[in-house]
N, C-alpha and C. Protein backbone atom coordinates (compact mmCIF):
# COMPACT_ATOMS: atom_id res chain seq x y z
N UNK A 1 9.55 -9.45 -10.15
CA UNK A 1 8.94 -9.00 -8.91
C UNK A 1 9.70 -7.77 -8.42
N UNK A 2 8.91 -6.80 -7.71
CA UNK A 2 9.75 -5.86 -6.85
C UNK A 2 9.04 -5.69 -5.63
N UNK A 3 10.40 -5.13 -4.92
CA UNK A 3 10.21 -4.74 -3.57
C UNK A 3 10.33 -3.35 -3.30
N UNK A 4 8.96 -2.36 -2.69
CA UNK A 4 9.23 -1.05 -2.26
C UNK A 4 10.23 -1.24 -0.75
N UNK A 5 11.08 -0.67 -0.62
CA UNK A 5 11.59 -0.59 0.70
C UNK A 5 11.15 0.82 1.39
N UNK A 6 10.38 1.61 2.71
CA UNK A 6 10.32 2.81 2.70
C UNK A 6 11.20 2.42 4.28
N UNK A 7 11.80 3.86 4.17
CA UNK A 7 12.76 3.66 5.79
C UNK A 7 12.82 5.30 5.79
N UNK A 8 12.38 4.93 6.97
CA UNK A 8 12.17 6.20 8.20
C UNK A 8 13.01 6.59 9.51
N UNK A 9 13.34 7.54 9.97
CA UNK A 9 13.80 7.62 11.17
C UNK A 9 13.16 7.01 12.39
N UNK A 10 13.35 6.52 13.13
CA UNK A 10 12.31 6.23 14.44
C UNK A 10 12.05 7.51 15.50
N UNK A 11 10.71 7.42 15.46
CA UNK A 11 10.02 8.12 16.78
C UNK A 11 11.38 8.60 17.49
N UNK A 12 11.36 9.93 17.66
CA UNK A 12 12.38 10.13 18.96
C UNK A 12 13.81 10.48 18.55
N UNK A 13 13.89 10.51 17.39
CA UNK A 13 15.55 10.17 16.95
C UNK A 13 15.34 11.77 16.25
N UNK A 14 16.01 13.25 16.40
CA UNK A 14 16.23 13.83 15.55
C UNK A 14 16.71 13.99 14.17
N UNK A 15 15.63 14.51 13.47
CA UNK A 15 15.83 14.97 11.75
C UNK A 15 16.71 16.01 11.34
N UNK A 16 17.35 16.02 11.00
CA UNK A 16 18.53 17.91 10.57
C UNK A 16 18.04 18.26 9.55
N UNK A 17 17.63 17.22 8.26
CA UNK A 17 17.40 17.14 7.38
C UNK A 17 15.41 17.19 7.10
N UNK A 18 14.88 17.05 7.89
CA UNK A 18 13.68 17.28 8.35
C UNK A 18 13.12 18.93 8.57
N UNK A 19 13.87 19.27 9.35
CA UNK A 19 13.99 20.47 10.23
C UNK A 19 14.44 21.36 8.75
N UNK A 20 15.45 21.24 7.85
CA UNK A 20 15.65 22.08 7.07
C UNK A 20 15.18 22.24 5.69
N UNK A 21 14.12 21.18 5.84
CA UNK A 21 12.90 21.32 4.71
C UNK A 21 11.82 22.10 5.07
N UNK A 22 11.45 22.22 6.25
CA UNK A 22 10.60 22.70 7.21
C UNK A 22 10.98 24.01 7.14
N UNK A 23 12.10 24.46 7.51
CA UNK A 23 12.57 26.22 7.77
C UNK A 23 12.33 26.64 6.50
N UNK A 24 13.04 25.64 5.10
CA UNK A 24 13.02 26.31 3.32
C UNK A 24 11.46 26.30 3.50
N UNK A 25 10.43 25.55 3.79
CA UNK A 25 9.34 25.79 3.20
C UNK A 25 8.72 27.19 3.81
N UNK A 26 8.90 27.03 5.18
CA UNK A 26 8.16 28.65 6.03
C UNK A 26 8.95 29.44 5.35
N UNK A 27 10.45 29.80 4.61
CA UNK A 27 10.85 30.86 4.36
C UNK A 27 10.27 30.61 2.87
N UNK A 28 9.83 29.95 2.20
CA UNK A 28 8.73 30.26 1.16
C UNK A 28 7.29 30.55 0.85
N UNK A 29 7.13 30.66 2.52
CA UNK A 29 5.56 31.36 2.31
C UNK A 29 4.53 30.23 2.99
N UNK A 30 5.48 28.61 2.96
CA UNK A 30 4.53 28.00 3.41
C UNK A 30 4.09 27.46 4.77
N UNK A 31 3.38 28.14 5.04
CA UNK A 31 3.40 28.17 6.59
C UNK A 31 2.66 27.18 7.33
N UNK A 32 1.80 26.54 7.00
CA UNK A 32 0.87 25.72 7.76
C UNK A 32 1.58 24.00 8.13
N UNK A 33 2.79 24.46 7.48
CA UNK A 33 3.84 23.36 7.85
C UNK A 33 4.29 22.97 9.13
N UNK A 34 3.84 21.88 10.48
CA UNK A 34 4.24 21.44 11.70
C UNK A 34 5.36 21.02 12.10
N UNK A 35 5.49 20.14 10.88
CA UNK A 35 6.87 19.40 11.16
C UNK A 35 7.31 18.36 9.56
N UNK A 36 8.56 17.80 9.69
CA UNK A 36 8.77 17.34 8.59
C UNK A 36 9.78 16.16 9.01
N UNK A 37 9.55 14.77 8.53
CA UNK A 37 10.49 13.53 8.75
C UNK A 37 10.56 13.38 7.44
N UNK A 38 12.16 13.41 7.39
CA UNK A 38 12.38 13.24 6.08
C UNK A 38 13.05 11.27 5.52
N UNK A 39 12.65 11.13 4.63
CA UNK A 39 13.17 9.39 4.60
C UNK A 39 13.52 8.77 3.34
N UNK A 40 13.85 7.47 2.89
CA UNK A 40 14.14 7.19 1.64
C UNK A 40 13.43 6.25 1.43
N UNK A 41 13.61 6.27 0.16
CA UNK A 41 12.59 4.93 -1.00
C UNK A 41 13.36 4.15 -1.51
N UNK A 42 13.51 2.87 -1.38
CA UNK A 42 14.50 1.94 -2.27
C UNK A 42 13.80 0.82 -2.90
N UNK A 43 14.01 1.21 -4.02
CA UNK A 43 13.26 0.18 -5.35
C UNK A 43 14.05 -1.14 -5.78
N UNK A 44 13.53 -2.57 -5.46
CA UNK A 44 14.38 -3.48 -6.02
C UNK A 44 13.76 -3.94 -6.65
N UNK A 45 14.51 -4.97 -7.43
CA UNK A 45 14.11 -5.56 -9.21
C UNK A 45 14.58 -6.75 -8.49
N UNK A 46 13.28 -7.80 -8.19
CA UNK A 46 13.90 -9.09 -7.65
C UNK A 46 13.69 -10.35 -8.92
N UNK A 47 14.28 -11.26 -8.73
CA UNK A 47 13.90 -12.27 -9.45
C UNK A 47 12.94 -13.37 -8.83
N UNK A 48 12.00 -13.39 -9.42
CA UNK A 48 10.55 -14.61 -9.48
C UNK A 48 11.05 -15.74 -7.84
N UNK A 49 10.26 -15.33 -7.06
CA UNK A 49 10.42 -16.53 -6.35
C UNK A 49 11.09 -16.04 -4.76
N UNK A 50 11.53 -14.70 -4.96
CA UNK A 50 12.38 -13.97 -4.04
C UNK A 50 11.61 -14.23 -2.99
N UNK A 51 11.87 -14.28 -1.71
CA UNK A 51 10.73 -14.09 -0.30
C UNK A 51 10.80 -12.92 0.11
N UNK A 52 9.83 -12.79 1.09
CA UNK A 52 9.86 -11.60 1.83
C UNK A 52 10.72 -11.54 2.89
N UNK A 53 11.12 -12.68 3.34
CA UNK A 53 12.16 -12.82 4.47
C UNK A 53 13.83 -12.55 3.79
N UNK A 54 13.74 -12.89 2.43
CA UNK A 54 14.59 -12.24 2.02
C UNK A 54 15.11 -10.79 2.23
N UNK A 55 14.00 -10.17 1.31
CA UNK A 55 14.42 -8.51 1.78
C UNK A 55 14.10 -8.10 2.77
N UNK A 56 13.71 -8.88 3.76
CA UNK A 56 13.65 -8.36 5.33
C UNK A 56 15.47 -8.12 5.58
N UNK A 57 15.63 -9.13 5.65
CA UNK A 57 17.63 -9.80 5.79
C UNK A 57 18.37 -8.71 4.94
N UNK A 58 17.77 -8.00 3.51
CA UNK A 58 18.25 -7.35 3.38
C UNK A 58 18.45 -5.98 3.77
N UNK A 59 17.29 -5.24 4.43
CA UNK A 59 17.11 -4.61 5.20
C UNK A 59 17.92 -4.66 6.37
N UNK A 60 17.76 -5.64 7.46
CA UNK A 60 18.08 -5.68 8.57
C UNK A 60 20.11 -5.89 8.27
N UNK A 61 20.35 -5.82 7.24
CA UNK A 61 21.73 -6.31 7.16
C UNK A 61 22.21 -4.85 6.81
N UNK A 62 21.58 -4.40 5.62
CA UNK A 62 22.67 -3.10 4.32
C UNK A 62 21.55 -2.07 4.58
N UNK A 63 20.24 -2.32 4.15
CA UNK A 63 19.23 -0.76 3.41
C UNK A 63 19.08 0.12 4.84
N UNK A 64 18.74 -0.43 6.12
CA UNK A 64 18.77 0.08 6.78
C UNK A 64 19.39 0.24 8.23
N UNK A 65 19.29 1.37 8.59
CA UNK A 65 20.54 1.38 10.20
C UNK A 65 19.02 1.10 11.45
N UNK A 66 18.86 -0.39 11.62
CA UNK A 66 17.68 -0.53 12.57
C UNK A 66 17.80 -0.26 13.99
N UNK A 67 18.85 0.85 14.27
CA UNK A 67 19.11 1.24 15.85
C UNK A 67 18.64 2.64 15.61
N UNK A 68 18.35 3.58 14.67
CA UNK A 68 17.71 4.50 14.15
C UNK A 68 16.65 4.77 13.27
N UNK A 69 16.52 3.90 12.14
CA UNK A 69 15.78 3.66 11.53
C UNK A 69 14.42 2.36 11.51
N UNK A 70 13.33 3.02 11.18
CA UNK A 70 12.62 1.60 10.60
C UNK A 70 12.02 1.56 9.19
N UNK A 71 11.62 0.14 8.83
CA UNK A 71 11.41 0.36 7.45
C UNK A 71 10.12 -0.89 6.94
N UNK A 72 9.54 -0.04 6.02
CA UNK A 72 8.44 -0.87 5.87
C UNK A 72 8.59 -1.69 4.45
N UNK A 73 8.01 -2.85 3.98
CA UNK A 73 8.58 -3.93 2.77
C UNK A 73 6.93 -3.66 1.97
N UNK A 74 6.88 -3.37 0.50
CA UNK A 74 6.08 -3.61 -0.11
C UNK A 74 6.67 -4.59 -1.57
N UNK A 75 5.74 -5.60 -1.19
CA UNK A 75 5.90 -6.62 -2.52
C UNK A 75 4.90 -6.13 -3.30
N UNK A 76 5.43 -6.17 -4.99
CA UNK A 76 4.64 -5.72 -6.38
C UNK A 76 4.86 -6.66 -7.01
């Protein structure tokens, strides 16, 4: 089994790293660009039987900082 983890900044919380994908792209021409939140993907390899409350716990413990971040769980 796997788990997609996606984690995002929350609403409201400044990007640096957002903002300077945004400036590289307008200084490459691409302009129709508004804005940019930038975030990560974490792929786990669970074993048969894992819950979802599991990698919630894991989330809420290590993958993500939930006073800044939020994050969404996809089971495969």
């Amino acid at each position: 089994m796997k788990a997609i983890v996606h984690v995002t900044l929350k609403n409201g919380v400044l990007d640096p790293q957002g903002e300077a994908v945004k400036s590289a792209l307008g200084g490459m021409g691409f302009d129709g660009v508004n804005g940019v939140r930038q975030g990560k993907v974490i792929e786990l390899d669970l074993a048969e039987g894992t819950s979802e409350a599991t990698v919630t716990e894991m989330c809420e413990k290590l993958l993500a900082n939930t006073v800044i971040e939020s994050y969404r769980i996809e089971l495969t």
